[in-house]
N, C-alpha and C. Protein backbone atom coordinates (compact mmCIF):
# COMPACT_ATOMS: atom_id res chain seq x y z
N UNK A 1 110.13 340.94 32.89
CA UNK A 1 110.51 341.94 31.88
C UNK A 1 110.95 343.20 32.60
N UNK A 2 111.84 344.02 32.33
CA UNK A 2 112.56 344.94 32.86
C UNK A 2 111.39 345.91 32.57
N UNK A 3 111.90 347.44 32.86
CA UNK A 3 110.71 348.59 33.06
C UNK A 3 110.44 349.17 31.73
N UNK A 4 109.93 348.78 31.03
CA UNK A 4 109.72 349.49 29.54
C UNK A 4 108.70 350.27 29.94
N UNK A 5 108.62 351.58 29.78
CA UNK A 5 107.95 352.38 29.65
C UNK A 5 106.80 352.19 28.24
N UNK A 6 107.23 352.50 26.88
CA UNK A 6 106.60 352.45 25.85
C UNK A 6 107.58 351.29 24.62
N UNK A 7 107.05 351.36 23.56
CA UNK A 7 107.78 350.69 22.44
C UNK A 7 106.94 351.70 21.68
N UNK A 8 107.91 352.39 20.33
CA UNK A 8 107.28 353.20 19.30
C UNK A 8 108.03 352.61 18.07
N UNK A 9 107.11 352.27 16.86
CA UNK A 9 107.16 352.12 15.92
C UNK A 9 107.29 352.46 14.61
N UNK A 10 108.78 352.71 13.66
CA UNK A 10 108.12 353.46 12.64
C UNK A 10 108.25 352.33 11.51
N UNK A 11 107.59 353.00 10.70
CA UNK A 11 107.78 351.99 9.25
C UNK A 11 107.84 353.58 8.21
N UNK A 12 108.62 353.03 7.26
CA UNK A 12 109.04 354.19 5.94
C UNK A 12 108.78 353.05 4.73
N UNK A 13 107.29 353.67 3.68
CA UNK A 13 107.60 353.08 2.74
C UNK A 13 108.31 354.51 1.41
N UNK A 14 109.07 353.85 0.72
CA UNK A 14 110.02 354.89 -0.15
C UNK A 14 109.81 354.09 -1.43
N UNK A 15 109.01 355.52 -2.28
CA UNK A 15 108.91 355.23 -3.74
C UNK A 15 110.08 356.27 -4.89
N UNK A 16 110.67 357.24 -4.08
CA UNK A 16 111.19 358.44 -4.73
C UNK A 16 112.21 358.78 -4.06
N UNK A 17 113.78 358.87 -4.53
CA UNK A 17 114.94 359.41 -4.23
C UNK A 17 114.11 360.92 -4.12
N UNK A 18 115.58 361.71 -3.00
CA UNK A 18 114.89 363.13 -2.57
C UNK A 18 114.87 364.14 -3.40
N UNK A 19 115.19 363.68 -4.61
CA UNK A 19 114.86 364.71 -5.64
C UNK A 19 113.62 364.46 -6.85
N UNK A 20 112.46 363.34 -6.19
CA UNK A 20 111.54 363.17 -6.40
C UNK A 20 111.86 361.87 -7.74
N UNK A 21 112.82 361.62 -8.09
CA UNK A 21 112.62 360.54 -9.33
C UNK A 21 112.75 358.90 -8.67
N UNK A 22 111.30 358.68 -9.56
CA UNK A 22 111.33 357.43 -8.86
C UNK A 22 111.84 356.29 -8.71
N UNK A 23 111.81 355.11 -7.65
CA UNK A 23 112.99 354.05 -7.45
C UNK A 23 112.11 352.71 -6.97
N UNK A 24 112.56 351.84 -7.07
CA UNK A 24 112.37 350.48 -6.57
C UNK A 24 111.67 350.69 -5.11
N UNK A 25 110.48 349.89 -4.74
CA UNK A 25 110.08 350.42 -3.54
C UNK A 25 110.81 349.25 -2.21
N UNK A 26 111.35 350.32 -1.65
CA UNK A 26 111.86 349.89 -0.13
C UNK A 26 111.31 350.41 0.85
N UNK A 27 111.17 349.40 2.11
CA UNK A 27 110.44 349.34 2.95
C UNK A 27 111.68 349.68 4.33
N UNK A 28 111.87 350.54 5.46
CA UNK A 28 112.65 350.62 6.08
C UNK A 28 111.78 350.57 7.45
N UNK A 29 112.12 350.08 8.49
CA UNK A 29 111.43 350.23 9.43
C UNK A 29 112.22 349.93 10.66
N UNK A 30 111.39 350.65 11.86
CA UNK A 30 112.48 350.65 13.06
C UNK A 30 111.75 350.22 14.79
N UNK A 31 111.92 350.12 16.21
CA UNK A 31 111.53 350.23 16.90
C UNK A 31 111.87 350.65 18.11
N UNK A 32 111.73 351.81 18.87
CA UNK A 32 112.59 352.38 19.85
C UNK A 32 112.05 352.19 20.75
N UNK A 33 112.35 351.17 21.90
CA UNK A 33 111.88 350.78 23.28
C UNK A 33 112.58 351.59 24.31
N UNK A 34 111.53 352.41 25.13
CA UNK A 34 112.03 353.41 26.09
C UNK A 34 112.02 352.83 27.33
N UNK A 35 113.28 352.34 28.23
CA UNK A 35 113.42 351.57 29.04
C UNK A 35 114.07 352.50 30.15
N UNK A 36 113.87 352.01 31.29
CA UNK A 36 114.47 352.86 32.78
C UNK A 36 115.61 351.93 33.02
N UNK A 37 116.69 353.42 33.11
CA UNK A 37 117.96 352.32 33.07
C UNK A 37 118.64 352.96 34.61
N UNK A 38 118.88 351.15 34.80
CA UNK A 38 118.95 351.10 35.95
C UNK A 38 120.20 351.28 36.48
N UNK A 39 121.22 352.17 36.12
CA UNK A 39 122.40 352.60 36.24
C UNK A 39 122.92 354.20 36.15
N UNK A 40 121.23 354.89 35.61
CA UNK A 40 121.36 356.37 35.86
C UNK A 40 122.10 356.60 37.38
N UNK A 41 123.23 357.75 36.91
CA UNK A 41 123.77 358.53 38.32
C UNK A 41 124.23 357.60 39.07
N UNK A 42 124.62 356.56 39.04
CA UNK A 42 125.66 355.06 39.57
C UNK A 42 126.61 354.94 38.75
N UNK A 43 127.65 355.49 39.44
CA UNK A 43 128.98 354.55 38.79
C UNK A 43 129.06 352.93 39.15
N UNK A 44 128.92 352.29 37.89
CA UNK A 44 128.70 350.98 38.27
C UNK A 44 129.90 350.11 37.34
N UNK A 45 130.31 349.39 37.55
CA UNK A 45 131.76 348.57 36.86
C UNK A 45 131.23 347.99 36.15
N UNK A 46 130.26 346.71 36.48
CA UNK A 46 129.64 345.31 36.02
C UNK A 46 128.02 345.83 35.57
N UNK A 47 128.12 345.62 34.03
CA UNK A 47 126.82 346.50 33.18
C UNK A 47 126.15 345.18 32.77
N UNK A 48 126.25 344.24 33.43
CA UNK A 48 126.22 342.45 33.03
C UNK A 48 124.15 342.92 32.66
N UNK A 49 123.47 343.77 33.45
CA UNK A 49 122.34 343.61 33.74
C UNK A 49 121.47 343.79 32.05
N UNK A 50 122.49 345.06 31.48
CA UNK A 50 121.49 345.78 30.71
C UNK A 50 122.10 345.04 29.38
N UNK A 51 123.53 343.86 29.57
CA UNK A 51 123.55 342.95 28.35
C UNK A 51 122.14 341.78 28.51
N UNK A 52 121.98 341.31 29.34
CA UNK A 52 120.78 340.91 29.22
C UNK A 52 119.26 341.08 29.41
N UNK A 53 119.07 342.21 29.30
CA UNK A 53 117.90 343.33 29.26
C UNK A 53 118.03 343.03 27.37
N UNK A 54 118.64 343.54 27.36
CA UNK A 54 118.90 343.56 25.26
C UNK A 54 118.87 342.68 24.76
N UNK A 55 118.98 341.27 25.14
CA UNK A 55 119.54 340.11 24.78
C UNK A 55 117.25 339.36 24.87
N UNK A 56 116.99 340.15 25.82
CA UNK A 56 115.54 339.64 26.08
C UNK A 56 114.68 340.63 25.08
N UNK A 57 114.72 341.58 25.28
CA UNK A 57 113.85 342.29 24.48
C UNK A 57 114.29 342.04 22.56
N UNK A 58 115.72 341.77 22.54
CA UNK A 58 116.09 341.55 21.34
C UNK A 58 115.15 341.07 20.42
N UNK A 59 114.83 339.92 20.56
CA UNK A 59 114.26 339.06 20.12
C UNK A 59 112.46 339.53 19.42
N UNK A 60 112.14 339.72 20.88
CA UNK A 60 110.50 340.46 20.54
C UNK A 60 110.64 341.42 19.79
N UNK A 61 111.24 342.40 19.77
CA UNK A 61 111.38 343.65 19.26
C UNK A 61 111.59 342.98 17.69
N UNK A 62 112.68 342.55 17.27
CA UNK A 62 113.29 341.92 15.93
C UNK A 62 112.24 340.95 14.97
N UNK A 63 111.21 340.53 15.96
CA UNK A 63 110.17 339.55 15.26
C UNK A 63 109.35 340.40 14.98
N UNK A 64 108.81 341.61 15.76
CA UNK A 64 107.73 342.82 15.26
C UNK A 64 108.37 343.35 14.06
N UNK A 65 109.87 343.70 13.85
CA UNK A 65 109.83 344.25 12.75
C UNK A 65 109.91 343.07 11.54
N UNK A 66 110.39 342.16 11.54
CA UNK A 66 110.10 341.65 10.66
C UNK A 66 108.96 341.35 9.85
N UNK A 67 107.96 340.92 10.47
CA UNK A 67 106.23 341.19 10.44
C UNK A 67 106.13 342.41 9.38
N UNK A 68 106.96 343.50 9.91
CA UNK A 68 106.50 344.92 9.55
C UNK A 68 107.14 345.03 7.91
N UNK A 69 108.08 344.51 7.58
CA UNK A 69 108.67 344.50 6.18
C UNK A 69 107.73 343.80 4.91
N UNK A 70 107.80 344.87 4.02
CA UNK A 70 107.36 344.20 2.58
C UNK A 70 107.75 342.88 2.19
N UNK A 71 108.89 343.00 2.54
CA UNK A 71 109.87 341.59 1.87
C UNK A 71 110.78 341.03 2.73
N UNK A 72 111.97 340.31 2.92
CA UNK A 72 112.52 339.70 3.94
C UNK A 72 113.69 340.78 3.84
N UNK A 73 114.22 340.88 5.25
CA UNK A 73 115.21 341.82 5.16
C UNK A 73 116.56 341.69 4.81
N UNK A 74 116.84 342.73 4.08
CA UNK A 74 118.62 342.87 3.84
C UNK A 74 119.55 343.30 4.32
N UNK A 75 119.22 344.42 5.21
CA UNK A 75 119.96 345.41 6.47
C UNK A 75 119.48 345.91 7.58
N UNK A 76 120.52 345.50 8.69
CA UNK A 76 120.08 346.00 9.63
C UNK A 76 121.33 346.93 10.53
N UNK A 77 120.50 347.28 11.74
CA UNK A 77 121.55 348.23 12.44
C UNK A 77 120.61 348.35 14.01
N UNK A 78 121.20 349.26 14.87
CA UNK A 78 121.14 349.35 16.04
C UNK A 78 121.55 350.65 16.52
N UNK A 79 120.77 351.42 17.76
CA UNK A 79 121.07 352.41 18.48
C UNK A 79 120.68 352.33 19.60
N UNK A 80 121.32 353.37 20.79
CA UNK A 80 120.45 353.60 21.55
C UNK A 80 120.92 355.19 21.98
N UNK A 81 119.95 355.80 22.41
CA UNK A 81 119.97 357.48 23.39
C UNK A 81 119.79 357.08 24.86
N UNK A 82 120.76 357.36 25.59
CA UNK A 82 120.80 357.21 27.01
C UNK A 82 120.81 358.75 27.04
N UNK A 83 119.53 358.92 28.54
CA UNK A 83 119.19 360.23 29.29
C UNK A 83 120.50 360.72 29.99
N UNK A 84 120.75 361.95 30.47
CA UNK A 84 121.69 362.88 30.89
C UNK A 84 122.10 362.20 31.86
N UNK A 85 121.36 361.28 33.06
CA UNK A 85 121.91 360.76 34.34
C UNK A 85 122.67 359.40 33.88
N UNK A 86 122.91 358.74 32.49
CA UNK A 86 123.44 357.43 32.46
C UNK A 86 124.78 358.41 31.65
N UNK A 87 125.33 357.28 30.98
CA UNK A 87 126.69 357.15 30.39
C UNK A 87 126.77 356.37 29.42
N UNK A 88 127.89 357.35 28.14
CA UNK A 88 127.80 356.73 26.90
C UNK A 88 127.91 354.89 26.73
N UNK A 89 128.53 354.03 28.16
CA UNK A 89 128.65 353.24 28.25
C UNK A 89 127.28 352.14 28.10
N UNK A 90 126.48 352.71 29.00
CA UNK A 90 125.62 352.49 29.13
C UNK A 90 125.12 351.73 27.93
N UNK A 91 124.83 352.66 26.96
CA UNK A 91 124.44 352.60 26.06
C UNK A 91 125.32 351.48 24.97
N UNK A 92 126.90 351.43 25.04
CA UNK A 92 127.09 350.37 24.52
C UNK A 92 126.78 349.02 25.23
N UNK A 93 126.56 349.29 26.42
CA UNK A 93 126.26 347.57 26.88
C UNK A 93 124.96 346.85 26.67
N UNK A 94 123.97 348.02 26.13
CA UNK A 94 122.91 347.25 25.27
C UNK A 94 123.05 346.89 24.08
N UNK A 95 123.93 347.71 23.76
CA UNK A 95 123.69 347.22 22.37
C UNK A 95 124.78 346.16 21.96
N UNK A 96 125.75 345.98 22.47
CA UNK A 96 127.04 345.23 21.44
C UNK A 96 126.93 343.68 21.87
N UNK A 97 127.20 343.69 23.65
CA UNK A 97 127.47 342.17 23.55
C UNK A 97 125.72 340.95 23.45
N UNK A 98 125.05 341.28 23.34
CA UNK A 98 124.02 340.59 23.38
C UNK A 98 122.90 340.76 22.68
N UNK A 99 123.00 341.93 21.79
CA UNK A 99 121.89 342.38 20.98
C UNK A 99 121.79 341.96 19.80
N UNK A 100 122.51 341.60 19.00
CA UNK A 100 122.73 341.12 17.56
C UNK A 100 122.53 339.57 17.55
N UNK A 101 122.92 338.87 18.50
CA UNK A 101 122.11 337.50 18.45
C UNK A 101 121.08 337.10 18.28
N UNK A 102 120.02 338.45 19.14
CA UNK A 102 118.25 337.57 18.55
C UNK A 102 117.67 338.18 17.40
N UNK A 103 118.63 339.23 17.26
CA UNK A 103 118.32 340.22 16.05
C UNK A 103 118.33 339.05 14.64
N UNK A 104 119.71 338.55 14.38
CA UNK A 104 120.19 337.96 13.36
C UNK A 104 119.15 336.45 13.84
N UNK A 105 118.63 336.13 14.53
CA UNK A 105 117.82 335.12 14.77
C UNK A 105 116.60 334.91 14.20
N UNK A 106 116.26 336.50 14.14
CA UNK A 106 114.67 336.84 13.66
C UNK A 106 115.36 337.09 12.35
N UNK A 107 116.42 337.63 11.71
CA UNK A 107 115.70 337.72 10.08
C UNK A 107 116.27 336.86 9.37
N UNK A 108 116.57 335.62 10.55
CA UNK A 108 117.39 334.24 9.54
C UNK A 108 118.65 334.71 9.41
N UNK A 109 119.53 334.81 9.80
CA UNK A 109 121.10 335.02 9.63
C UNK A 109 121.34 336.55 9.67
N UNK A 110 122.90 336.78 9.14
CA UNK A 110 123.70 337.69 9.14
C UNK A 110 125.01 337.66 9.32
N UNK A 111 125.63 337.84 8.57
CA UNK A 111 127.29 337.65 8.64
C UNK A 111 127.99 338.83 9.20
N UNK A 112 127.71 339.98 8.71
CA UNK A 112 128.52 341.02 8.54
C UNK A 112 127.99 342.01 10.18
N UNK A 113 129.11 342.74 10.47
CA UNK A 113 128.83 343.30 12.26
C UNK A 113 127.16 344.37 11.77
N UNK A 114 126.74 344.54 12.96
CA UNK A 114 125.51 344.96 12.75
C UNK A 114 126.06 346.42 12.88
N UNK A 115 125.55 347.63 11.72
CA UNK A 115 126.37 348.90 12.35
C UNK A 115 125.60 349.28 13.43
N UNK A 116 126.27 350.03 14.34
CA UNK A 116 125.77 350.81 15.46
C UNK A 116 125.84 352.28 15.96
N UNK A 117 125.05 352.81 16.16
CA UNK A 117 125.30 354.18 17.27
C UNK A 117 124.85 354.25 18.04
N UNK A 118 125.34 355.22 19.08
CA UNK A 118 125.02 355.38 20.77
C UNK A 118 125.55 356.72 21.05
N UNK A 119 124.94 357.40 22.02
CA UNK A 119 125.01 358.81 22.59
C UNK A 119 124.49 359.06 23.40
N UNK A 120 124.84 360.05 24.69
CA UNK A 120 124.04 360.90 25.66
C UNK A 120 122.91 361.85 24.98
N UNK A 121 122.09 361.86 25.25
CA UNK A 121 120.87 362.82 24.76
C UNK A 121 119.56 363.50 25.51
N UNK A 122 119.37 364.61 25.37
CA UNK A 122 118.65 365.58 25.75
C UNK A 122 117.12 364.57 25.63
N UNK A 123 116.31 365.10 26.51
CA UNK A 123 114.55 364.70 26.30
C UNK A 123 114.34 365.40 24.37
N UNK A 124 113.64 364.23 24.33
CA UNK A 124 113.29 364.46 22.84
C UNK A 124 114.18 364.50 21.83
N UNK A 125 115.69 364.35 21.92
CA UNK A 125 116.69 363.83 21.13
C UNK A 125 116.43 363.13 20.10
N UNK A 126 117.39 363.62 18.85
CA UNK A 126 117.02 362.33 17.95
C UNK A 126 118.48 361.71 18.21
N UNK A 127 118.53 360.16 17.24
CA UNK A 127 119.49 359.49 17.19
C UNK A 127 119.52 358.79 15.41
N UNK A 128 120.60 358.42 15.34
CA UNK A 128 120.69 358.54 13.74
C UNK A 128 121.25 356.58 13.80
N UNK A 129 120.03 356.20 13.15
CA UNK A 129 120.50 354.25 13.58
C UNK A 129 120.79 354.33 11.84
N UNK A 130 121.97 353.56 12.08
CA UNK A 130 122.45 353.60 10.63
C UNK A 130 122.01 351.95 10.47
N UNK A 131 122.33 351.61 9.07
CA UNK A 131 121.53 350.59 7.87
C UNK A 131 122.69 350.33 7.40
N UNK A 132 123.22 348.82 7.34
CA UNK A 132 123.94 347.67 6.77
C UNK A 132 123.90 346.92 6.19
N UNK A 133 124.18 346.55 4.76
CA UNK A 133 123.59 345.03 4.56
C UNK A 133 124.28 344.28 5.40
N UNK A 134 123.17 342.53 6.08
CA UNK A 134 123.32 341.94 6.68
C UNK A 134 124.50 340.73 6.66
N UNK A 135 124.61 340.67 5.29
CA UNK A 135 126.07 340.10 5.15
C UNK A 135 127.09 340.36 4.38
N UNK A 136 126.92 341.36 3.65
CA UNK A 136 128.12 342.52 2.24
C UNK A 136 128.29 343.10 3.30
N UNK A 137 129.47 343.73 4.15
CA UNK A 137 129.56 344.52 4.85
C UNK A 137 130.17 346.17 3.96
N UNK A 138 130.64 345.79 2.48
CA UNK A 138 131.11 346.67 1.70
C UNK A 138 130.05 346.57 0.40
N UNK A 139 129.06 346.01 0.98
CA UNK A 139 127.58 346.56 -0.42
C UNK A 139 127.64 348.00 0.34
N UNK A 140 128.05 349.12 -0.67
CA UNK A 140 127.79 350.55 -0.24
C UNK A 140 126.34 350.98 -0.78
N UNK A 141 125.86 350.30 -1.69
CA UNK A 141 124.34 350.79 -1.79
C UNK A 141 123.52 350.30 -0.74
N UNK A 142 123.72 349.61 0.39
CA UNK A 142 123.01 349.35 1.48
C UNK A 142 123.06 350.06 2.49
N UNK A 143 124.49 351.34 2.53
CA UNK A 143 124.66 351.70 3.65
C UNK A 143 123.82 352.75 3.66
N UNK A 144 123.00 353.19 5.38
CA UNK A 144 121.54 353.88 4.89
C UNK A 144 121.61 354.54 6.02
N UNK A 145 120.75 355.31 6.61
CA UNK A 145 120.44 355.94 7.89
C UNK A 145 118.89 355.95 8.20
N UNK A 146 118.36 355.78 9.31
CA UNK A 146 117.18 356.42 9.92
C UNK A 146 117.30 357.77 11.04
N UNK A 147 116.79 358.07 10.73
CA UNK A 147 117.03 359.11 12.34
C UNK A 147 115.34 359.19 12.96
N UNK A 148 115.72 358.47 13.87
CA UNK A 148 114.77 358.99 15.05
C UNK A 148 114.58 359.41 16.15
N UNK A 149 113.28 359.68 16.63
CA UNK A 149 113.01 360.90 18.07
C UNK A 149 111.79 360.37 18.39
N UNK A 150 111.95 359.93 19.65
CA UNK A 150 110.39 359.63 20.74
C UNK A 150 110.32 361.22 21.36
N UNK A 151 109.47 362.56 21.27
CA UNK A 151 109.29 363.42 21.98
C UNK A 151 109.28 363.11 23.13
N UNK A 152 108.84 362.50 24.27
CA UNK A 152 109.09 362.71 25.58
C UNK A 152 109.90 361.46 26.07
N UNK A 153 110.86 360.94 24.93
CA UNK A 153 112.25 360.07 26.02
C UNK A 153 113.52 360.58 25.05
N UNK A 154 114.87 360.13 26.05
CA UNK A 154 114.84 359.80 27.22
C UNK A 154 114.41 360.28 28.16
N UNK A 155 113.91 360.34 29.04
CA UNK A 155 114.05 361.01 30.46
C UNK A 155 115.57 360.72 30.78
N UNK A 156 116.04 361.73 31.82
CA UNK A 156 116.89 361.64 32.74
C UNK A 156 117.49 359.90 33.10
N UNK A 157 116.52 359.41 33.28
CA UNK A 157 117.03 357.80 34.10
C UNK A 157 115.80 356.75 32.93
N UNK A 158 116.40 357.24 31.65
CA UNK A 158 116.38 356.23 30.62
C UNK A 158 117.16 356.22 29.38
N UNK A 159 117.11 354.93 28.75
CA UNK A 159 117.42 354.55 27.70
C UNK A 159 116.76 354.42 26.45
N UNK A 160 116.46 355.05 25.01
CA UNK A 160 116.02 354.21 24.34
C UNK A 160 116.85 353.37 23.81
N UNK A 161 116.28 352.35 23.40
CA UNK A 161 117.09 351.34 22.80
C UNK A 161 116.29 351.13 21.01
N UNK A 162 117.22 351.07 20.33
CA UNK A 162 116.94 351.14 18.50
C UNK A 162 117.37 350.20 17.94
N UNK A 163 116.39 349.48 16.90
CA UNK A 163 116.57 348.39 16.33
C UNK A 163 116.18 348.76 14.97
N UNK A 164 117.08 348.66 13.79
CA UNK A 164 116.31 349.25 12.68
C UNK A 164 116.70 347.82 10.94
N UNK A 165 115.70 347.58 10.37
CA UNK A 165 115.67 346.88 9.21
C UNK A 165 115.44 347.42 7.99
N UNK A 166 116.03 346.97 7.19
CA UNK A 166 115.01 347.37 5.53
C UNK A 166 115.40 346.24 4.82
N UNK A 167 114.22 346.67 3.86
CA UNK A 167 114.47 345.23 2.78
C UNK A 167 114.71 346.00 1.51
N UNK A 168 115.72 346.91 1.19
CA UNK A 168 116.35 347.18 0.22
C UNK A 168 117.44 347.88 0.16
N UNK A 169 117.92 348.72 -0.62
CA UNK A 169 119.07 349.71 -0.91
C UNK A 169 118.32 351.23 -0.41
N UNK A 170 119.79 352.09 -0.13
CA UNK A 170 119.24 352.96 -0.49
C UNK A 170 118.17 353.94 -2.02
N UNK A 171 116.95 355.03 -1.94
CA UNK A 171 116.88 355.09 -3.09
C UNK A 171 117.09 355.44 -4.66
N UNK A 172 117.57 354.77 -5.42
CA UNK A 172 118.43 355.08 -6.73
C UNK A 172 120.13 355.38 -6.17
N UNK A 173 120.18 354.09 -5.70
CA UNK A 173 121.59 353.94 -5.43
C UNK A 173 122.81 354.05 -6.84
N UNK A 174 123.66 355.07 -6.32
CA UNK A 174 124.97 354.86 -7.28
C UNK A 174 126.52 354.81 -7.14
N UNK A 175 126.68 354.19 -6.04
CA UNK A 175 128.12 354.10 -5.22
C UNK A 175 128.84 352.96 -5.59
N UNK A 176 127.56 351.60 -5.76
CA UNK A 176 127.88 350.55 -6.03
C UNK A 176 128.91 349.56 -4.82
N UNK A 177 129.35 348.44 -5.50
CA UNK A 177 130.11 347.74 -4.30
C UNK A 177 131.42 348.41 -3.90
N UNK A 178 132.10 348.05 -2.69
CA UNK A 178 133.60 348.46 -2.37
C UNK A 178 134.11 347.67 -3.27
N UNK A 179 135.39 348.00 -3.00
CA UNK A 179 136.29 347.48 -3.41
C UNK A 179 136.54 345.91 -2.61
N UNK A 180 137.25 345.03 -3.52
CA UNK A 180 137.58 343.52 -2.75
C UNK A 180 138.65 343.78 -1.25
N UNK A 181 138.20 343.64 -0.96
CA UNK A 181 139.22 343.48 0.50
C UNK A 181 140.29 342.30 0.82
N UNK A 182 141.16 342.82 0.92
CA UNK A 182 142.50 341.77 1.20
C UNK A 182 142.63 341.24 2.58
């Protein structure tokens, strides 16, 4: 197993849109594994290492949250905050080519691309992992956000890496579906 420092956990249960009236209860939950990435301050071409760093932890990480949900999940998404010494790259090579395979493994399928974000970030940074349904890629009442922050990562010569689920809509959704796509 590569250098994980910590794994932090959140879970959100939501009974009340933010203007307090109440909604269907959804369960959102996330897990940010703070890993030493091994490409801080290296210009490096071939990022082959940290697609399969993601591709391993994928999996474990994706089965804890599932565990963690009320109900089986409907959306998911992905982030990561790379420290000041890596590169925004960095950060996509955990997440795109190898991460969504054990993800969509653990909650039984998924059709639709997993959304993603990635950024350079300060110690104690937050990052904003956005929420998809797993196969409507234009259910707009699914599209959601978490934002989270581990206080003492990244460090300098790390990565977190973000994995985030829910098993519902946003709350008291009214956007409804897109439009049919041609």
């Amino acid at each position: 197993m590569t250098d994980v420092r910590k794994t932090v956990f959140f879970r959100e249960n939501i009974t009340a849109d933010e203007m307090g009236r109440s909604s269907d209860p959804i369960t959102r939950v996330a897990v940010a594994a703070v890993l030493r990435n091994p490409f801080a301050g290296v210009d490096q071409e071939d990022l082959s290492q940290l697609f399969e760093l993601s591709a391993e932890l994928g999996q474990s990480l994706a089965d804890e949250l599932v565990n963690m949900l009320s109900e089986a999940p409907v959306c998911y998404g992905k982030a990561a905050l790379i420290g000041s010494s890596g590169a925004m790259e960095h950060g996509a090579a955990v997440l795109h080519p190898a991460l969504g395979k054990p993800v969509r493994a653990a909650i039984g399928g998924g059709k639709a691309l997993m959304p993603s974000n990635h950024k350079v970030g300060p110690l104690g940074g937050c990052i904003d992992l956005p929420l998809g349904h797993k196969d409507e890629p234009w259910s707009f009442d699914h599209i959601d956000t978490m934002t989270l922050c581990v206080p003492d990562a990244p460090r300098a010569d790390e990565i977190v890496l973000c994995i985030g689920l829910s098993d519902g809509t946003r709350a008291n959704p009214r956007v409804g579906k897109g439009p049919t796509q041609s």
